[in-house]
C-alpha atoms as a PDB file:
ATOM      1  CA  UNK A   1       9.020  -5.529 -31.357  1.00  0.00           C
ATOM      2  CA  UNK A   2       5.568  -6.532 -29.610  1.00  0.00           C
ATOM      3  CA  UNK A   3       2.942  -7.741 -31.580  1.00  0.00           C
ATOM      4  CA  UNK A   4      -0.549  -5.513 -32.129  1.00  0.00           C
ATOM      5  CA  UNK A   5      -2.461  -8.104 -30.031  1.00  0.00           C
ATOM      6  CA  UNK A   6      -0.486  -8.008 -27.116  1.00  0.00           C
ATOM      7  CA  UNK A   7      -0.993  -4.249 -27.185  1.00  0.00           C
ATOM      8  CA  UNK A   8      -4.793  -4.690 -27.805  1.00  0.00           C
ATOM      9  CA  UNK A   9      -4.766  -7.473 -24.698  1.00  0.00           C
ATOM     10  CA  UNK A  10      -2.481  -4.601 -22.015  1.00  0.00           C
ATOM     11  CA  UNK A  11      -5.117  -1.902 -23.257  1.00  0.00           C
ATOM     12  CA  UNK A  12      -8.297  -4.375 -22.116  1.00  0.00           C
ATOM     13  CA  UNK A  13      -6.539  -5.594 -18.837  1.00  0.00           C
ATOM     14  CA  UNK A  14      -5.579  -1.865 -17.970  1.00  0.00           C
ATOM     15  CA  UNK A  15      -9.322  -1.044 -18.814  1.00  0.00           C
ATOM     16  CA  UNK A  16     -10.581  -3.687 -16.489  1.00  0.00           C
ATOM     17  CA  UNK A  17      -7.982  -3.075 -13.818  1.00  0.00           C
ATOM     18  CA  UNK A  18      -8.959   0.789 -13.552  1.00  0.00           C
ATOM     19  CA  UNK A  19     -11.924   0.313 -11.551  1.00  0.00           C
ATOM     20  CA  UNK A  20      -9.984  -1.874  -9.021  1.00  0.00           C
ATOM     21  CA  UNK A  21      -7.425   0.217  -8.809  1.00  0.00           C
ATOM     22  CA  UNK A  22     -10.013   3.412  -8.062  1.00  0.00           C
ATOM     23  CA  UNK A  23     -11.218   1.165  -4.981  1.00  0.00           C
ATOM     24  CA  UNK A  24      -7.808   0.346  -4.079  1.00  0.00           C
ATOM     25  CA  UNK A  25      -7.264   4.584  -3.953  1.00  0.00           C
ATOM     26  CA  UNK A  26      -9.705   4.784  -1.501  1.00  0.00           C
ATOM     27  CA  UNK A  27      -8.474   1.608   0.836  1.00  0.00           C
ATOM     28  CA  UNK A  28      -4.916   2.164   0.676  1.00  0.00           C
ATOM     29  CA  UNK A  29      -5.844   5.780   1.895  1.00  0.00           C
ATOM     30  CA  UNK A  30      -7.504   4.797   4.945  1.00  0.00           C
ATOM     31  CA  UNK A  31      -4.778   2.040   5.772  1.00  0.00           C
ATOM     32  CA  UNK A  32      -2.142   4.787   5.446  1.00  0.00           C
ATOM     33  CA  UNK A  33      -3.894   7.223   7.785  1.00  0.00           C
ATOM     34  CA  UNK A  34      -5.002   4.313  10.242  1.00  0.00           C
ATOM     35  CA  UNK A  35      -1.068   3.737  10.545  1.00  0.00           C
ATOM     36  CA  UNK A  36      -0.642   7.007  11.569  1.00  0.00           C
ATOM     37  CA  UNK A  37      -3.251   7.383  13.563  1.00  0.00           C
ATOM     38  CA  UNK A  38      -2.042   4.000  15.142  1.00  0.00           C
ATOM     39  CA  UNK A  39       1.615   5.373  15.623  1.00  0.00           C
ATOM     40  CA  UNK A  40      -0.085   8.812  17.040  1.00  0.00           C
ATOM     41  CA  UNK A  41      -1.705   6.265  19.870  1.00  0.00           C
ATOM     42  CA  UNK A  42       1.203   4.276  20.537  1.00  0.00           C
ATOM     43  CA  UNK A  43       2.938   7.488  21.628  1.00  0.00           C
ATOM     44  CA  UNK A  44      -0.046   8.413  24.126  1.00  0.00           C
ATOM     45  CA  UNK A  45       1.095   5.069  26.505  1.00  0.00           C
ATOM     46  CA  UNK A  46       3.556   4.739  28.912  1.00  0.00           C
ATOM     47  CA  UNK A  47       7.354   5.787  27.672  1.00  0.00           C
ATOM     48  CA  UNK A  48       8.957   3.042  29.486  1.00  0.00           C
ATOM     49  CA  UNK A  49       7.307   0.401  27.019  1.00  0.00           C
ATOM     50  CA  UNK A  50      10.455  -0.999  24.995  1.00  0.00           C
ATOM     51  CA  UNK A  51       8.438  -3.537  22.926  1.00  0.00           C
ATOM     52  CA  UNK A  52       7.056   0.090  20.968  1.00  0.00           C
ATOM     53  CA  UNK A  53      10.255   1.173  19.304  1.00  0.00           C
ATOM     54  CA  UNK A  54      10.005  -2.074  16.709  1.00  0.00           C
ATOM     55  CA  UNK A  55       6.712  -1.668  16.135  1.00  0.00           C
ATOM     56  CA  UNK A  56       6.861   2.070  15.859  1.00  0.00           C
ATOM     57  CA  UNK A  57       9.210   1.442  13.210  1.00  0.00           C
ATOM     58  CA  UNK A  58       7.022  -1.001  11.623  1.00  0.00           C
ATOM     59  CA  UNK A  59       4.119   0.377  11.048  1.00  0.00           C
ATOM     60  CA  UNK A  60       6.026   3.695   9.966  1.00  0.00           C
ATOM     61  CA  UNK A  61       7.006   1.974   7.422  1.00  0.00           C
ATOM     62  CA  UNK A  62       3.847   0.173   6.499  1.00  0.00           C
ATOM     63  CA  UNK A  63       2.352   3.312   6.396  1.00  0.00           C
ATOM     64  CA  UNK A  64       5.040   5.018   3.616  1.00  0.00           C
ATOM     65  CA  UNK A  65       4.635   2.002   1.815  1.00  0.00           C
ATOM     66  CA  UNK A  66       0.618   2.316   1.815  1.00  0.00           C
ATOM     67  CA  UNK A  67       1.344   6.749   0.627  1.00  0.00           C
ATOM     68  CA  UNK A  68       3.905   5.069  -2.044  1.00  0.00           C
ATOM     69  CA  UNK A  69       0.870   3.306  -3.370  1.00  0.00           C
ATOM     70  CA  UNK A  70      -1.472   6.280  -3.167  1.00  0.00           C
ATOM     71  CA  UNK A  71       1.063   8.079  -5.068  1.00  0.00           C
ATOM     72  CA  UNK A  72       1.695   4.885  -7.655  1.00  0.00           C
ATOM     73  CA  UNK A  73      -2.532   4.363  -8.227  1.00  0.00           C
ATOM     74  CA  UNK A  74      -2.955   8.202  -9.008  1.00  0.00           C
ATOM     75  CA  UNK A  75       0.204   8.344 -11.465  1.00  0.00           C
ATOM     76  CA  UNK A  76      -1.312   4.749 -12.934  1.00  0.00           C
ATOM     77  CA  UNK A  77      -4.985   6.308 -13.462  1.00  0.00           C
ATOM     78  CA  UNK A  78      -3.587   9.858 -15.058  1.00  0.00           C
ATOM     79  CA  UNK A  79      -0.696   8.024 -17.624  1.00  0.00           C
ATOM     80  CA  UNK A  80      -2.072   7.863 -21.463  1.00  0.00           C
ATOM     81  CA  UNK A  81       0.093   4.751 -21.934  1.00  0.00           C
ATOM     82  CA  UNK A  82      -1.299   1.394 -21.250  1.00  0.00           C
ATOM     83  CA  UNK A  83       2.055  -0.103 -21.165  1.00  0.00           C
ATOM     84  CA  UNK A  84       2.832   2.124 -17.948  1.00  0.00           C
ATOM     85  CA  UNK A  85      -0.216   1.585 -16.483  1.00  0.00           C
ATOM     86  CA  UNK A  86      -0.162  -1.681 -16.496  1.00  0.00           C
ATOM     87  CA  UNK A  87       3.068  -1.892 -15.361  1.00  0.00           C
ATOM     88  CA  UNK A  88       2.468   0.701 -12.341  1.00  0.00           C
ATOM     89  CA  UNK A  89      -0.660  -1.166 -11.679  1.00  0.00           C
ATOM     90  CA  UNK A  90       1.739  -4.294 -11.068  1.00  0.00           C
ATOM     91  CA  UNK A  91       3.815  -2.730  -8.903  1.00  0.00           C
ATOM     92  CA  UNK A  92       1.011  -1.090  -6.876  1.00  0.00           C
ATOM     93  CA  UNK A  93      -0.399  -4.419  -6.320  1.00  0.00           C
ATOM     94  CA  UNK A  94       3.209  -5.599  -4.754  1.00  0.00           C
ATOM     95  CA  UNK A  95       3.663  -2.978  -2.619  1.00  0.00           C
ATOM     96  CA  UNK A  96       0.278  -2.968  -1.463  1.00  0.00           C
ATOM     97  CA  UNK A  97       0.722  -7.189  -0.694  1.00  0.00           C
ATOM     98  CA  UNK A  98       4.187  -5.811   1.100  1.00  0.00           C
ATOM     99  CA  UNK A  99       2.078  -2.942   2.976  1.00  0.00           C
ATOM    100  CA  UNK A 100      -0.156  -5.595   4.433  1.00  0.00           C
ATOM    101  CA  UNK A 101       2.022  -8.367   5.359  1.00  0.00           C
ATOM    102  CA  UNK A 102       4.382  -5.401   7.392  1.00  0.00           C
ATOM    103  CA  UNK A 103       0.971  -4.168   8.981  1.00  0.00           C
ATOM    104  CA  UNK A 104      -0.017  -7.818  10.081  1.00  0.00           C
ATOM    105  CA  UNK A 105       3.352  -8.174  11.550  1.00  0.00           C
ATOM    106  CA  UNK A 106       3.666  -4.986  13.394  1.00  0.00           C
ATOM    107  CA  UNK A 107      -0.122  -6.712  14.454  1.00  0.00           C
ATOM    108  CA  UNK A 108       0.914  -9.363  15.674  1.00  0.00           C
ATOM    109  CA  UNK A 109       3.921  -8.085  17.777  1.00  0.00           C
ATOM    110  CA  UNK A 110       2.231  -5.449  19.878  1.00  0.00           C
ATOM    111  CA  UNK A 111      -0.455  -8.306  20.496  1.00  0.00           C
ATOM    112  CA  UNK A 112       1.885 -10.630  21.711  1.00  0.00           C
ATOM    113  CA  UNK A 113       4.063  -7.753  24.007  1.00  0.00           C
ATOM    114  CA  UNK A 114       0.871  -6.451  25.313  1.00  0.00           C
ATOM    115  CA  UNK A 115      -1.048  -9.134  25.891  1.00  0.00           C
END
């Protein structure tokens, strides 16, 4: 069994976590949408352009893993149990790192086909 204090100590971090996780709502948001809108322009170029289907695929995928994280914030802020929200909060903040590093890499590979 877990000791009171370590209750007491996940009830203060999840307190002091909630307001960066309501600014995270907001970011992770626009970074899903600018995916899309991202994957809507790639489509607008030439068809002929190979070096797209990757990066299509990419930032596709960047862009469930930033509505995965909308989904994982809002179910983290509504929970009455600080032992799930701190553990959602966790995960958020992985697949959020994850969502970034797949965004910089889809990034960096239409930069170096295209230019």
């Amino acid at each position: 069994m877990i000791p009171a204090a370590d209750d007491s100590q996940i009830a203060q971090d999840v307190a002091r976590d909630r307001d960066v996780l309501l600014r995270l709502l907001s970011v992770t948001a626009s970074l899903a949408g600018l995916c899309m809108a991202a994957l809507g322009l790639m489509e607008y170029g030439t068809p002929e352009a190979t070096y797209r289907t990757l990066a299509d695929e990419v930032i596709a995928l960047a862009a469930l893993l930033f509505v995965c994280c909308v989904y994982l914030i809002l179910w983290a802020l509504r929970t009455r149990s600080p032992r799930r929200a701190w553990s959602l909060g966790r995960i958020v903040d992985w697949i959020f790192l994850v969502a970034l590093t797949t965004m910089l890499v889809a990034a960096a590979y239409i930069v170096f086909w295209v230019f």
